[in-house]
PDB file of N, CA and C in Angstrom:
ATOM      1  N   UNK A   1       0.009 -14.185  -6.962  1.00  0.00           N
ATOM      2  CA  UNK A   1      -0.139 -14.617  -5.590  1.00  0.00           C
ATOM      3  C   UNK A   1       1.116 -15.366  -5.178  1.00  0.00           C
ATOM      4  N   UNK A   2       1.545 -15.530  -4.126  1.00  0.00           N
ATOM      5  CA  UNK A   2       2.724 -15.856  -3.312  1.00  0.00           C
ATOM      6  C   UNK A   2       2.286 -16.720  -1.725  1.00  0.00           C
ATOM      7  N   UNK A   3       2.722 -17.805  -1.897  1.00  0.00           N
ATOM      8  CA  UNK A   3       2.443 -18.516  -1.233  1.00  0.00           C
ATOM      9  C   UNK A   3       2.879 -18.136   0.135  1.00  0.00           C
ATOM     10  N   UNK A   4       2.538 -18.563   1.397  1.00  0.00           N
ATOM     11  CA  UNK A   4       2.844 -17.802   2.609  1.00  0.00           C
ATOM     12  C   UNK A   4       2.666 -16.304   2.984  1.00  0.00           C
ATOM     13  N   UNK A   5       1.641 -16.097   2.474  1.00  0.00           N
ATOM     14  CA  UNK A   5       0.985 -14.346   2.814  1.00  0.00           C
ATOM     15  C   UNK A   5       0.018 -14.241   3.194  1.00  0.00           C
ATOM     16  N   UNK A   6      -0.375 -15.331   3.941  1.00  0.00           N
ATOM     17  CA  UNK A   6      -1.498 -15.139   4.673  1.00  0.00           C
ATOM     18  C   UNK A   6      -1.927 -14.207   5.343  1.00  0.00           C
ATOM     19  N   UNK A   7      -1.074 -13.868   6.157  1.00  0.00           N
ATOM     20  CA  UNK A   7      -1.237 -13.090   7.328  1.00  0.00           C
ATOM     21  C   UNK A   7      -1.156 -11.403   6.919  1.00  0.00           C
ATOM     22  N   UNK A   8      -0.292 -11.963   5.638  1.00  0.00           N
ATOM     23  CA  UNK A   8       0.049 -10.305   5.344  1.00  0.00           C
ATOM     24  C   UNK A   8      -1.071  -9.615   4.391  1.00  0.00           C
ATOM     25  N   UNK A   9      -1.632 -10.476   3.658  1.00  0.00           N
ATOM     26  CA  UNK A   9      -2.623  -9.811   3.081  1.00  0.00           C
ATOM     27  C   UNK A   9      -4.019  -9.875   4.028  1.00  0.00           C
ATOM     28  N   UNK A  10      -3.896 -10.731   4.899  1.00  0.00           N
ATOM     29  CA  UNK A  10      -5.342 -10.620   5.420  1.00  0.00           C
ATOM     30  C   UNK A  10      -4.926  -9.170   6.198  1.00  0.00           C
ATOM     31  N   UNK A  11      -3.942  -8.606   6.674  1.00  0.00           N
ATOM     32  CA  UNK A  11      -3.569  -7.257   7.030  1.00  0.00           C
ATOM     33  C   UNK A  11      -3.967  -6.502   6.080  1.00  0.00           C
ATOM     34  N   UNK A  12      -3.188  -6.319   4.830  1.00  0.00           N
ATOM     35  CA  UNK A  12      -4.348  -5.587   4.021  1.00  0.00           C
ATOM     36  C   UNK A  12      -5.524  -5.047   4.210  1.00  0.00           C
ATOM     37  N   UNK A  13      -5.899  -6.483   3.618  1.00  0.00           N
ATOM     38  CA  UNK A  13      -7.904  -6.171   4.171  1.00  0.00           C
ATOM     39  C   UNK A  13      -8.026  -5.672   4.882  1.00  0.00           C
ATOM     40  N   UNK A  14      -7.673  -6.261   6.168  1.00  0.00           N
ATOM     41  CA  UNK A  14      -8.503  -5.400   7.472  1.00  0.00           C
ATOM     42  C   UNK A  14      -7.605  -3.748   7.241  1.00  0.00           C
ATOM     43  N   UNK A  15      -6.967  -3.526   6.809  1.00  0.00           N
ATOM     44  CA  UNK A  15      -6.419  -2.113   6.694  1.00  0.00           C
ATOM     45  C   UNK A  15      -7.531  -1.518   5.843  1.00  0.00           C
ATOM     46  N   UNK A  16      -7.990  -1.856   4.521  1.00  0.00           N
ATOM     47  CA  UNK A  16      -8.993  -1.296   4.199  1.00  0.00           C
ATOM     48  C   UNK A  16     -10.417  -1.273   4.754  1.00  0.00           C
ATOM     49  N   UNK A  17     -10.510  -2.072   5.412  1.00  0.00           N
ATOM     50  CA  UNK A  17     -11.927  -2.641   6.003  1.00  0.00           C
ATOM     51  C   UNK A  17     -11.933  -1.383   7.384  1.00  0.00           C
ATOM     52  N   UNK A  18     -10.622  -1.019   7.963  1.00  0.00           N
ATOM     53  CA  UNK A  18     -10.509  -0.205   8.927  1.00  0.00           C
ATOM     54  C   UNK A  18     -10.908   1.101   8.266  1.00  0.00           C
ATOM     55  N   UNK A  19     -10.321   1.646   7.498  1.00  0.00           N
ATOM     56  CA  UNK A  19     -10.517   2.805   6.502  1.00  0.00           C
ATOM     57  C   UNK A  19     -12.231   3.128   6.032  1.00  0.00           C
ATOM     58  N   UNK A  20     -12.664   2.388   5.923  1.00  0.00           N
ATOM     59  CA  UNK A  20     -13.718   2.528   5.555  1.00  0.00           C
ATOM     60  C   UNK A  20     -14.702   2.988   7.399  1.00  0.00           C
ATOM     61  N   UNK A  21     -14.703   2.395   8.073  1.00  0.00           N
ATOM     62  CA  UNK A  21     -15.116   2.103   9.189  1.00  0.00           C
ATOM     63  C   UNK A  21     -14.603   3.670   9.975  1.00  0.00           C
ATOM     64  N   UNK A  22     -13.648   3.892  10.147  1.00  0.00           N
ATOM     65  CA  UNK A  22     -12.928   4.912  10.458  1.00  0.00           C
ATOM     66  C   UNK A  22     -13.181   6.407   9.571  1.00  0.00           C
ATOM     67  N   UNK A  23     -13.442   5.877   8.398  1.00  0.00           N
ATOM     68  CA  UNK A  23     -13.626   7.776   7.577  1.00  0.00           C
ATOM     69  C   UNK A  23     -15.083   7.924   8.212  1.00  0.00           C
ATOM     70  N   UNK A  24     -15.983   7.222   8.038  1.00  0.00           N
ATOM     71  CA  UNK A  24     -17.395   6.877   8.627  1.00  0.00           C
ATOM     72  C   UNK A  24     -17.629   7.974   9.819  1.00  0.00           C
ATOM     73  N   UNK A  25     -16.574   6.917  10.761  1.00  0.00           N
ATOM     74  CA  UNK A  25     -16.979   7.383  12.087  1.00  0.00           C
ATOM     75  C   UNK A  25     -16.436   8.770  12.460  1.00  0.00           C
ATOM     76  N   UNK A  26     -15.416   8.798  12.032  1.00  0.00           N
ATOM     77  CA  UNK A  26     -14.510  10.287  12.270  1.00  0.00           C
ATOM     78  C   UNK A  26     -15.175  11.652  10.883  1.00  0.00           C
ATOM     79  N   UNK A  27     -15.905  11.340  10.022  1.00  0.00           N
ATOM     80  CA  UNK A  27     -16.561  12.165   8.985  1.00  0.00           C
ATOM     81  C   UNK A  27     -16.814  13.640   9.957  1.00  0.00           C
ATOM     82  N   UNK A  28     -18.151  12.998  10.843  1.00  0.00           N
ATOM     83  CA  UNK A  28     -18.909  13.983  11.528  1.00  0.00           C
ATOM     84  C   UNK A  28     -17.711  15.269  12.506  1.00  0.00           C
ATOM     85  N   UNK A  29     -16.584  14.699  12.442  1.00  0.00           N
ATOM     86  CA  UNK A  29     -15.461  16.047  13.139  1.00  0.00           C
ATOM     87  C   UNK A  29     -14.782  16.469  11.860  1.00  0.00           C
ATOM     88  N   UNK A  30     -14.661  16.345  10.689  1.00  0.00           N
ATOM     89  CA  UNK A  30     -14.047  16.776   9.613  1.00  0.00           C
ATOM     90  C   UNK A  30     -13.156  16.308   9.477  1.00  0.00           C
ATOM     91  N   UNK A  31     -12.656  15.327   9.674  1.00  0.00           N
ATOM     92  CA  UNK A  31     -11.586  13.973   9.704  1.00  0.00           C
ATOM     93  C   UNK A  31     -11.561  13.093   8.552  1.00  0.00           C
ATOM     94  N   UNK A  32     -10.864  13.428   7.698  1.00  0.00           N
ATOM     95  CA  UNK A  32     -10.711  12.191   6.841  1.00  0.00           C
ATOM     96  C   UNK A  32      -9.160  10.737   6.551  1.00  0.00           C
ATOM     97  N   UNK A  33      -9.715   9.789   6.286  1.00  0.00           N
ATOM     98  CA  UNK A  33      -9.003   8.451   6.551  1.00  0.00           C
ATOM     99  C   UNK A  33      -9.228   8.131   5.353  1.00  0.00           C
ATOM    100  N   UNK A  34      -7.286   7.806   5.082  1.00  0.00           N
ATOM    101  CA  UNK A  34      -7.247   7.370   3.534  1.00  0.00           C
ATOM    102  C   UNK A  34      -5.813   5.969   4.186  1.00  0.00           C
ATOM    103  N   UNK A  35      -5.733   5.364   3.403  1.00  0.00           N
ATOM    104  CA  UNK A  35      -4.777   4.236   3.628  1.00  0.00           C
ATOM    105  C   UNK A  35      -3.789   4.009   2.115  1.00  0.00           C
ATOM    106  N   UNK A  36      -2.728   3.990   2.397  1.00  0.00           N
ATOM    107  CA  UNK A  36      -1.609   3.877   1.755  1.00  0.00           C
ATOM    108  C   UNK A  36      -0.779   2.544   1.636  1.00  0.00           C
ATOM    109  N   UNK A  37      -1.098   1.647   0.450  1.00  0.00           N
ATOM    110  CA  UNK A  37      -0.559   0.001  -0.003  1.00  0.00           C
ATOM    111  C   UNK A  37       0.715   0.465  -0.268  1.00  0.00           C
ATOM    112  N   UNK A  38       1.676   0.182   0.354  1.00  0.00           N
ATOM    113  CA  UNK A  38       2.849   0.341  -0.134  1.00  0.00           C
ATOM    114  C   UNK A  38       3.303  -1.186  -1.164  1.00  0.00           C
ATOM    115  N   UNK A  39       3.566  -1.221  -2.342  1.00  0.00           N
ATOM    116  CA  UNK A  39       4.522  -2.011  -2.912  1.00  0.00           C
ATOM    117  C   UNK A  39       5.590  -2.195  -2.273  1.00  0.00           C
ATOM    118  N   UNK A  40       6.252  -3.050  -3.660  1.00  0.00           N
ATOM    119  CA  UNK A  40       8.247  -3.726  -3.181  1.00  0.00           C
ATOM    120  C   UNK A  40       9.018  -2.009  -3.257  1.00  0.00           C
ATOM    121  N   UNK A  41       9.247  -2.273  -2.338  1.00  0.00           N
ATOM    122  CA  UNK A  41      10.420  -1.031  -2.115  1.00  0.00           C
ATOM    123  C   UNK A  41      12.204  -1.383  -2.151  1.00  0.00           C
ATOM    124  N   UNK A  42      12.474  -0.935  -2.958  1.00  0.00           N
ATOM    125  CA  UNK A  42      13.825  -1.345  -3.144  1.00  0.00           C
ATOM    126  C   UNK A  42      15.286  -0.641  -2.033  1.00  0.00           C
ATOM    127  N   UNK A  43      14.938  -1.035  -1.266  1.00  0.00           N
ATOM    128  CA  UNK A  43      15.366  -0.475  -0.141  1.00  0.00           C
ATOM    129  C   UNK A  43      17.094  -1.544   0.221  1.00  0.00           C
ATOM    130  N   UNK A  44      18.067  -1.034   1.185  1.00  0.00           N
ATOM    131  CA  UNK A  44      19.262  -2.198   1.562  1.00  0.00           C
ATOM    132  C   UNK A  44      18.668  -3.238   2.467  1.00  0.00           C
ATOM    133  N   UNK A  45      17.549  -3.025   2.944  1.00  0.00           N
ATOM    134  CA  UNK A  45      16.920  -3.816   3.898  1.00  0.00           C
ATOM    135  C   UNK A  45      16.125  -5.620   2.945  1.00  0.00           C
ATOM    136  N   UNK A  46      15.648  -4.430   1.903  1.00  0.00           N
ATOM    137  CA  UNK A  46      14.642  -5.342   1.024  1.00  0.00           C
ATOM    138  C   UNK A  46      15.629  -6.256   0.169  1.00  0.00           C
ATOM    139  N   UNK A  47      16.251  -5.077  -0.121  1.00  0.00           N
ATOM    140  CA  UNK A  47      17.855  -6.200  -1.184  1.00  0.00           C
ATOM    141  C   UNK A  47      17.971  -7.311  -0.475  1.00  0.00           C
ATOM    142  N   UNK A  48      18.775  -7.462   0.483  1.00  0.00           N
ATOM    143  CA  UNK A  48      19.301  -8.153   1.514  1.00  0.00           C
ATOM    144  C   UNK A  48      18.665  -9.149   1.586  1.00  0.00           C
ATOM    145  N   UNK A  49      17.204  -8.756   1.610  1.00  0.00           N
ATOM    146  CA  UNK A  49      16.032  -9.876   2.637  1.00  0.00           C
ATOM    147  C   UNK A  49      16.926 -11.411   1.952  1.00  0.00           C
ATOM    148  N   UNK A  50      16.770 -12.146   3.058  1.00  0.00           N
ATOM    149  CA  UNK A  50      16.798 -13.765   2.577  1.00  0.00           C
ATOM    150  C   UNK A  50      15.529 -14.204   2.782  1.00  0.00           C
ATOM    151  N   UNK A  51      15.673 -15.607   2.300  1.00  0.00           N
ATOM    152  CA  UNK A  51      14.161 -16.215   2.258  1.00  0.00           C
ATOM    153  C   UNK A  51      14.444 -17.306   0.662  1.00  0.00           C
ATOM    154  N   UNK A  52      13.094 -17.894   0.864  1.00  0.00           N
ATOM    155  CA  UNK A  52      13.197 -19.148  -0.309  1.00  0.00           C
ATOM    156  C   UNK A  52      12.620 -18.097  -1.429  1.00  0.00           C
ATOM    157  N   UNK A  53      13.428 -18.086  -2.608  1.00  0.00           N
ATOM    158  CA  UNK A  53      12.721 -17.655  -3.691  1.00  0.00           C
ATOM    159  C   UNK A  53      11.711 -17.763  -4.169  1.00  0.00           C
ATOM    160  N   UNK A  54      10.874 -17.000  -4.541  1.00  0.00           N
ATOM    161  CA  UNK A  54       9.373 -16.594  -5.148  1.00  0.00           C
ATOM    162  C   UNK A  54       9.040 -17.525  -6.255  1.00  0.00           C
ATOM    163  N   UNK A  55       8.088 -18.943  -6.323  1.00  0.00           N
ATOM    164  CA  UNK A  55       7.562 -19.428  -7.373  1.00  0.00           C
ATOM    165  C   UNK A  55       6.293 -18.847  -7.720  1.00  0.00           C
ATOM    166  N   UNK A  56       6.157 -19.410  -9.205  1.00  0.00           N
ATOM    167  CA  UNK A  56       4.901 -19.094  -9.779  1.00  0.00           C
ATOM    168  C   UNK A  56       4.743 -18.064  -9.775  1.00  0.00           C
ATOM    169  N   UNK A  57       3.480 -17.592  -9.809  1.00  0.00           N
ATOM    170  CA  UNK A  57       3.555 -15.766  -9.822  1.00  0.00           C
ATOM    171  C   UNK A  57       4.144 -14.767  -9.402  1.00  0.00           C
ATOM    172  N   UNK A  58       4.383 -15.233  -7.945  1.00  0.00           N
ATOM    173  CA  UNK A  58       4.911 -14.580  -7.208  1.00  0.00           C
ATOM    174  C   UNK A  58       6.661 -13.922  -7.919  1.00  0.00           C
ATOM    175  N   UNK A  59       6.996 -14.419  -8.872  1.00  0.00           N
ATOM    176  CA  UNK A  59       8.640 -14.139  -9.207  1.00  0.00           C
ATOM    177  C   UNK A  59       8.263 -12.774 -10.654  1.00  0.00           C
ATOM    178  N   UNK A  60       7.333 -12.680 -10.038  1.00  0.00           N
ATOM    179  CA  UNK A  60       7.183 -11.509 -11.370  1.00  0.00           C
ATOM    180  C   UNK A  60       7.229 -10.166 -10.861  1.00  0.00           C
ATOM    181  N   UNK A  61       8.171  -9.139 -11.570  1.00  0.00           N
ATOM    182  CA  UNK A  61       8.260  -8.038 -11.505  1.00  0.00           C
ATOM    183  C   UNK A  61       7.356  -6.988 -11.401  1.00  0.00           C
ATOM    184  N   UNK A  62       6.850  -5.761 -10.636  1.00  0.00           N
ATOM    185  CA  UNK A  62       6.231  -4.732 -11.062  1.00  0.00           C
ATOM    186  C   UNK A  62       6.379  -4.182 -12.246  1.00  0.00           C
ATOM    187  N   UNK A  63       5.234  -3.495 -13.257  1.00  0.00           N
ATOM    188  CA  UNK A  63       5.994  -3.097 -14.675  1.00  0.00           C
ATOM    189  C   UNK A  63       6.790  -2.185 -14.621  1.00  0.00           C
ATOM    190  N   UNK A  64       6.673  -0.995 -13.610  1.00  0.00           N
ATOM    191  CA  UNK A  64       7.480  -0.310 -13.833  1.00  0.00           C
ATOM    192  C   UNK A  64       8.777  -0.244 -13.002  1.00  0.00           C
ATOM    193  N   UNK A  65       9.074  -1.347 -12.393  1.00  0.00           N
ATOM    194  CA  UNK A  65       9.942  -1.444 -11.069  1.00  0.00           C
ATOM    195  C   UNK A  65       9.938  -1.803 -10.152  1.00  0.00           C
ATOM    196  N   UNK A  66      10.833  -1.584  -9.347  1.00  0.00           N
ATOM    197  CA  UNK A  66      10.347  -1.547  -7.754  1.00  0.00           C
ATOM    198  C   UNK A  66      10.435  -0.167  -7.308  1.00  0.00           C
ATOM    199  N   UNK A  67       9.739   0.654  -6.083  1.00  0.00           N
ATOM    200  CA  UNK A  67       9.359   1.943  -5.652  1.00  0.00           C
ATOM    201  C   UNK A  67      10.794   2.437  -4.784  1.00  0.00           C
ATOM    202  N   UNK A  68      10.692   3.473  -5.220  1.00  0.00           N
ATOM    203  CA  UNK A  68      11.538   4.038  -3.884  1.00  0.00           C
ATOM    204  C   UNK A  68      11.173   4.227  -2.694  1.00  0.00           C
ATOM    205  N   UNK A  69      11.650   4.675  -1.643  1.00  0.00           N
ATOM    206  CA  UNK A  69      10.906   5.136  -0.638  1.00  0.00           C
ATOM    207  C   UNK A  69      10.038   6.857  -0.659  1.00  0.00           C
ATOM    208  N   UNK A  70      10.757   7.537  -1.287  1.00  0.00           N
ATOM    209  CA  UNK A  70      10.107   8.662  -1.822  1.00  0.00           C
ATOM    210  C   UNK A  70       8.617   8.834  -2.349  1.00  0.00           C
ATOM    211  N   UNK A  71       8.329   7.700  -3.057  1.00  0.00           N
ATOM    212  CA  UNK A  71       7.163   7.158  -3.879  1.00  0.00           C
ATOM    213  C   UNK A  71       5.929   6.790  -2.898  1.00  0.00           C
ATOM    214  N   UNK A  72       6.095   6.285  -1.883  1.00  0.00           N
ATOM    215  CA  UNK A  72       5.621   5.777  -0.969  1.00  0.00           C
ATOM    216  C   UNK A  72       4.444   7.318  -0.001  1.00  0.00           C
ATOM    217  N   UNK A  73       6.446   8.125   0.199  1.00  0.00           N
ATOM    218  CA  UNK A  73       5.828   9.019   0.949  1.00  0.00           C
ATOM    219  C   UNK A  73       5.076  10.606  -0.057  1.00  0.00           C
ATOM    220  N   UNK A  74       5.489  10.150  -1.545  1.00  0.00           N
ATOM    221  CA  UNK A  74       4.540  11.067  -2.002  1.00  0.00           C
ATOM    222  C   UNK A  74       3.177  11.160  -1.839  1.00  0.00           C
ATOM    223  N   UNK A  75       3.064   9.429  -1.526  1.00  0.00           N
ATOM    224  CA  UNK A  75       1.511   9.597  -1.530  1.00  0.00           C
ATOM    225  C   UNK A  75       0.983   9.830  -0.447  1.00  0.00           C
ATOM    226  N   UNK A  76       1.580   9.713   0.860  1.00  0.00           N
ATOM    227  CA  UNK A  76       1.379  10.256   2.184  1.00  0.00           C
ATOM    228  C   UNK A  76       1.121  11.557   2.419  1.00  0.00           C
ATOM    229  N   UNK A  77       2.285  12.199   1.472  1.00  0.00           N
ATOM    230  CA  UNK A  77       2.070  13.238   2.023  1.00  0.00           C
ATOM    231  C   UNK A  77       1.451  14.189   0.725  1.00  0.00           C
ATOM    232  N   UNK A  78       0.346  13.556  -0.321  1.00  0.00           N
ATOM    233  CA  UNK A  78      -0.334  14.089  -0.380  1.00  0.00           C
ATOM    234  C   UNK A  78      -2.003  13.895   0.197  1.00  0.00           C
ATOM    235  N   UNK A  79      -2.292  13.284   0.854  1.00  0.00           N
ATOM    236  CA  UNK A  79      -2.948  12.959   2.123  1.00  0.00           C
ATOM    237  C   UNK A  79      -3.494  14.212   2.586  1.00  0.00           C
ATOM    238  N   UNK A  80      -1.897  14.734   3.119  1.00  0.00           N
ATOM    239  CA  UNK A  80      -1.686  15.472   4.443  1.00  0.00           C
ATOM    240  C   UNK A  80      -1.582  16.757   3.781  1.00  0.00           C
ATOM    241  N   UNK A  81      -2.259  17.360   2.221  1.00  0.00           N
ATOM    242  CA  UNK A  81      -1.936  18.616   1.984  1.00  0.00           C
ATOM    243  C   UNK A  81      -3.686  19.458   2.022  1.00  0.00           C
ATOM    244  N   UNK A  82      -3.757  20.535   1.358  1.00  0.00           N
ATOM    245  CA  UNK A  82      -5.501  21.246   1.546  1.00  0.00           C
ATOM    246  C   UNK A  82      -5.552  20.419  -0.233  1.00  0.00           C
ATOM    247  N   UNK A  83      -5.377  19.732  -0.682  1.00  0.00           N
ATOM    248  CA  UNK A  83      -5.487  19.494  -2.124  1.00  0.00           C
ATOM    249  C   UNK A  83      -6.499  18.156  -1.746  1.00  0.00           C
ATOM    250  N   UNK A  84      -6.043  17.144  -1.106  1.00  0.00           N
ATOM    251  CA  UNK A  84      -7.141  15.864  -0.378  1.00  0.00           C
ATOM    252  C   UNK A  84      -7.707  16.041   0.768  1.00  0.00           C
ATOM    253  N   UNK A  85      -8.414  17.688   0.921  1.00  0.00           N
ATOM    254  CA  UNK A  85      -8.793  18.019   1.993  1.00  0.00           C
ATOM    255  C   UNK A  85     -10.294  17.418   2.138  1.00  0.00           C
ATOM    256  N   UNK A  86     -11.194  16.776   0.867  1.00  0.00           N
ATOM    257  CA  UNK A  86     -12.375  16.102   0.423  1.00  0.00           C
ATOM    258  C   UNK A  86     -11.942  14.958   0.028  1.00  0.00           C
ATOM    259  N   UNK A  87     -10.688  14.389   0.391  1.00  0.00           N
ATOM    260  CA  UNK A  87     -10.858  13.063  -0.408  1.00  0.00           C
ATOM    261  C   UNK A  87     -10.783  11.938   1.292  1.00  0.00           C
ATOM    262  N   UNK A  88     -11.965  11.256   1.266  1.00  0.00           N
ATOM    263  CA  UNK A  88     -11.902  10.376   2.326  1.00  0.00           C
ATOM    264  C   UNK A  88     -11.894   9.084   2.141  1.00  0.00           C
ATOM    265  N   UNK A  89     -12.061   7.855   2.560  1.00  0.00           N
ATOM    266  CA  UNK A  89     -12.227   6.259   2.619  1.00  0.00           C
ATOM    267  C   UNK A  89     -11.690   5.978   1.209  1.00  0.00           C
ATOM    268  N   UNK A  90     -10.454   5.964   0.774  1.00  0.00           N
ATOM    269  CA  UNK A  90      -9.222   5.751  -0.402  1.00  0.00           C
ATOM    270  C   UNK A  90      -8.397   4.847   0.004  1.00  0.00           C
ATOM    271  N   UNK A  91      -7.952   4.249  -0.942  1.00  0.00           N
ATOM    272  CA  UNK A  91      -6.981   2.715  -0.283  1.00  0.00           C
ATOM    273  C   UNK A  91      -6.129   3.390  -1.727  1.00  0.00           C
ATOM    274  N   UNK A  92      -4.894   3.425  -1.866  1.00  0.00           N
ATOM    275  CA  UNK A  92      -4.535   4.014  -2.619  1.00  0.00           C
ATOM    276  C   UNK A  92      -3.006   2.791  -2.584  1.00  0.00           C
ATOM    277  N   UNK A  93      -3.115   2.299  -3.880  1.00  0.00           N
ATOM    278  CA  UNK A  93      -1.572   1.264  -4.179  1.00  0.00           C
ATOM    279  C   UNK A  93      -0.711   1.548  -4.471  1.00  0.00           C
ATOM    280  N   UNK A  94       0.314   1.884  -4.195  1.00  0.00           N
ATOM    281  CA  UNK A  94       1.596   2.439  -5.162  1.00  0.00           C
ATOM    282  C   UNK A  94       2.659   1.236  -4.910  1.00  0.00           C
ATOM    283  N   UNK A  95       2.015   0.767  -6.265  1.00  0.00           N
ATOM    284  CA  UNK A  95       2.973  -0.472  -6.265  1.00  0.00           C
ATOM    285  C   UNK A  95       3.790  -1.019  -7.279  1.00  0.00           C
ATOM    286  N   UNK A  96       3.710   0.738  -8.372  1.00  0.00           N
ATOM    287  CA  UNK A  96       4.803   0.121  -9.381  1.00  0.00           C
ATOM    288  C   UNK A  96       4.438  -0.522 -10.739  1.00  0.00           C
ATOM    289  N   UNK A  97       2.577  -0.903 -10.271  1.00  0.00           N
ATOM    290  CA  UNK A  97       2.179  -1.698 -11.606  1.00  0.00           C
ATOM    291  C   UNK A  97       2.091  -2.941 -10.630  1.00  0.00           C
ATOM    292  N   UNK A  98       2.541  -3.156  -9.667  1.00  0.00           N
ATOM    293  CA  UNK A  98       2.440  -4.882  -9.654  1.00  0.00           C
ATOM    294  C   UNK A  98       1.216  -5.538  -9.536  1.00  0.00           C
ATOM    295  N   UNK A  99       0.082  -5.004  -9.009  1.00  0.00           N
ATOM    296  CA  UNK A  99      -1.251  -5.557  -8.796  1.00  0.00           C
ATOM    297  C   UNK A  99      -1.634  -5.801 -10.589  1.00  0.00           C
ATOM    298  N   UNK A 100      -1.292  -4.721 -12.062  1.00  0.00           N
ATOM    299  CA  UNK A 100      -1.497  -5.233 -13.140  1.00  0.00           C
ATOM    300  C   UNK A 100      -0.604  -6.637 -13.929  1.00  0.00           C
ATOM    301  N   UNK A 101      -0.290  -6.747 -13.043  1.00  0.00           N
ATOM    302  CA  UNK A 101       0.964  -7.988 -13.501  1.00  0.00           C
ATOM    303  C   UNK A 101       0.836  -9.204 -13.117  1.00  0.00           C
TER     304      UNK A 101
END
């Protein structure tokens, strides 16, 4: 946990809390709603970021890294293929390992 994320994880939630609410309602047209956690993305944007360094937990690495952006949109765009054409109300993390860490 990381102090000052209030806002960002209570986004989260309600991102899943939407997902759920949304595959529900959109089911009955053949609509399915899946949501995508993006992890640290190692991006020139993310490098860059300034800010006060990460205590306590928060300074710990994903195990396997940080994600590319590629990683992100693999999982998007398997979403969007006939392969998760049955898969609905999914919150799906790609975060590298960091939620096991």
């Amino acid at each position: 946990m990381v102090r000052g994320l209030a806002a960002y994880m209570a986004s989260k939630g309600a991102l899943a809390a939407l997902t759920t609410a949304s595959a529900l309602e959109l089911s009955e047209h053949g609509i399915t709603v899946n949501t995508v956690l993006p992890g640290g993305v190692g991006t020139p944007g993310a490098i860059k970021a300034e800010g006060p360094p990460p205590t306590g937990p928060g300074n710990r690495k994903p195990v396997l890294g940080y994600c590319e952006p590629r990683d992100i949109g693999s999982a998007v765009l398997y979403f969007a293929t006939p392969a998760a054409r049955y898969v609905t109300n999914q919150v799906i993390s790609v975060d590298a390992g960091f939620s096991l860490s």
